[in-house]
Protein backbone atom coordinates (compact mmCIF):
# COMPACT_ATOMS: atom_id res chain seq x y z
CA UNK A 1 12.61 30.25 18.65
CA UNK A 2 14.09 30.03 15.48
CA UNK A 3 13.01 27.86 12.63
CA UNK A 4 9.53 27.57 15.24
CA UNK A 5 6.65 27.03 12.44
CA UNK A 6 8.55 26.32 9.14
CA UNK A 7 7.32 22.98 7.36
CA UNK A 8 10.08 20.25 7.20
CA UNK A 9 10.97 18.31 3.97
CA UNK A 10 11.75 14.44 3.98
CA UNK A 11 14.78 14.39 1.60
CA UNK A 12 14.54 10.15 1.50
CA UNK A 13 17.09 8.35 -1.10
CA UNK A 14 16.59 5.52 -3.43
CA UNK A 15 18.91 3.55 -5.09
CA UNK A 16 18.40 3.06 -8.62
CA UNK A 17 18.33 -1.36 -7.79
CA UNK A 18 15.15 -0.41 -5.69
CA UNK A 19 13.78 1.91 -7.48
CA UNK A 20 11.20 -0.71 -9.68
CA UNK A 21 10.16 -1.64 -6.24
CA UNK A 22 9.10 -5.64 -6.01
CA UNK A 23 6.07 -7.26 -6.71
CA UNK A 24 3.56 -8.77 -4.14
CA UNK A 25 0.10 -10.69 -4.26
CA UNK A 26 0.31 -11.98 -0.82
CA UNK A 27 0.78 -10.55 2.92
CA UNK A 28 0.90 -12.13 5.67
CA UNK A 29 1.11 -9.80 9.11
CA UNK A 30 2.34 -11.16 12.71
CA UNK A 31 2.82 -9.14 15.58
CA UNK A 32 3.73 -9.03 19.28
CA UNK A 33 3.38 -6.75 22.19
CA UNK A 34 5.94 -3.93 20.71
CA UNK A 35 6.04 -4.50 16.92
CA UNK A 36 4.37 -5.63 13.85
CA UNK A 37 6.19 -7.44 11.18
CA UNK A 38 4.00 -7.59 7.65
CA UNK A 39 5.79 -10.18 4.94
CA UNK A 40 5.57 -9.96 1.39
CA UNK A 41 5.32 -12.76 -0.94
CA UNK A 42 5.15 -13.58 -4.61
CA UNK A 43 2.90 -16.36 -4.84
CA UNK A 44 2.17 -18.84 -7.89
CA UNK A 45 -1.58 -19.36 -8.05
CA UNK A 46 -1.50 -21.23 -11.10
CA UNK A 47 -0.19 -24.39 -9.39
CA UNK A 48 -3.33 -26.84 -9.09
CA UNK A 49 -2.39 -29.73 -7.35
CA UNK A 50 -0.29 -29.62 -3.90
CA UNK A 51 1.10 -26.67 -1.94
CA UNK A 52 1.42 -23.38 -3.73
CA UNK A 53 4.71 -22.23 -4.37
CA UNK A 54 5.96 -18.82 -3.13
CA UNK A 55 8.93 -16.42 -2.54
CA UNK A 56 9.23 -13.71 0.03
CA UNK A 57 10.09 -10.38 -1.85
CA UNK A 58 9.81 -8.11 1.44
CA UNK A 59 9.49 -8.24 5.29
CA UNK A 60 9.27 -4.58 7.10
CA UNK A 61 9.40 -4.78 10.87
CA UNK A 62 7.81 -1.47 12.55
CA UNK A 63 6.80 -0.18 15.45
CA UNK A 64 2.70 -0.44 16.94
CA UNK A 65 2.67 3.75 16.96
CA UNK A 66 3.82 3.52 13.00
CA UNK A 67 1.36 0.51 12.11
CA UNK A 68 -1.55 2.84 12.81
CA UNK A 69 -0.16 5.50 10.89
CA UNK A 70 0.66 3.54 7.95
CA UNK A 71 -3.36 2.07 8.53
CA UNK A 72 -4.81 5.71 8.75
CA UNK A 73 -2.40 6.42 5.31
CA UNK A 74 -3.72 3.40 3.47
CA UNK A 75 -7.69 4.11 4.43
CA UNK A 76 -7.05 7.39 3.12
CA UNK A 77 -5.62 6.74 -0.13
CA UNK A 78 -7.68 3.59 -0.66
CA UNK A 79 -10.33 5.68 0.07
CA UNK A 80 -9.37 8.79 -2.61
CA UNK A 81 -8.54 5.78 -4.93
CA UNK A 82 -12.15 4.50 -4.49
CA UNK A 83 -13.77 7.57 -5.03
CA UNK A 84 -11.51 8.57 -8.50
CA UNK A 85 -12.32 4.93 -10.03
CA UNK A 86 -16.57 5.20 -8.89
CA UNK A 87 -16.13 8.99 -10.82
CA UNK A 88 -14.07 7.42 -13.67
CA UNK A 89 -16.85 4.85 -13.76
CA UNK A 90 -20.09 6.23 -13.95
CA UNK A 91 -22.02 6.06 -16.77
CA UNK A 92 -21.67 8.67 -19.45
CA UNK A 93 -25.15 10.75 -20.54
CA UNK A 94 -25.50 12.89 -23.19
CA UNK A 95 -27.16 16.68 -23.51
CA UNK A 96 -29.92 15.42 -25.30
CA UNK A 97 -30.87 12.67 -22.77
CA UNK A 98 -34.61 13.74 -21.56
CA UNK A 99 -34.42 11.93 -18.00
């Protein structure tokens, strides 16, 4: 068959209002028998006394089949992340060092 074995390009488009993405430091995830919803929030840790303040930025809806491939995605880049910041972070030596 034609086009059989060629490698497909995702040609995705993002408008310039989303391109700064948003900001999150919280997540909360929910889910039911055919879906997972994850929501984003923007929360205000600062506040000491009664409940803390927050604003949703984000909530994606997907599919269980997708949640396990965006898990798989994230281990993998959390784990090349890890392994550039322990390389960035060892401890420098010298030539002359007689160890």
């Amino acid at each position: 068959m034609e086009g059989e074995g060629e490698e497909r390009q995702l040609n995705i488009h993002l408008d310039p209002e989303n391109l700064a993405g948003v900001y999150a430091n919280f997540a909360n995830i929910s889910f039911s028998d055919y879906e997972f919803t994850i929501t984003f929030a923007r929360v205000d840790h600062e506040v000491e006394e009664g409940d803390v303040p927050g604003v949703v930025v984000s909530r994606v809806n997907m599919s269980t089949r997708f949640m396990r491939e965006l898990l798989d995605a994230m281990n993998d880049s959390w784990s090349k992340w890890s392994s550039r910041e322990g390389i960035r972070n060892l401890p420098e030596t010298s030539e002359g060092d007689s160890n």
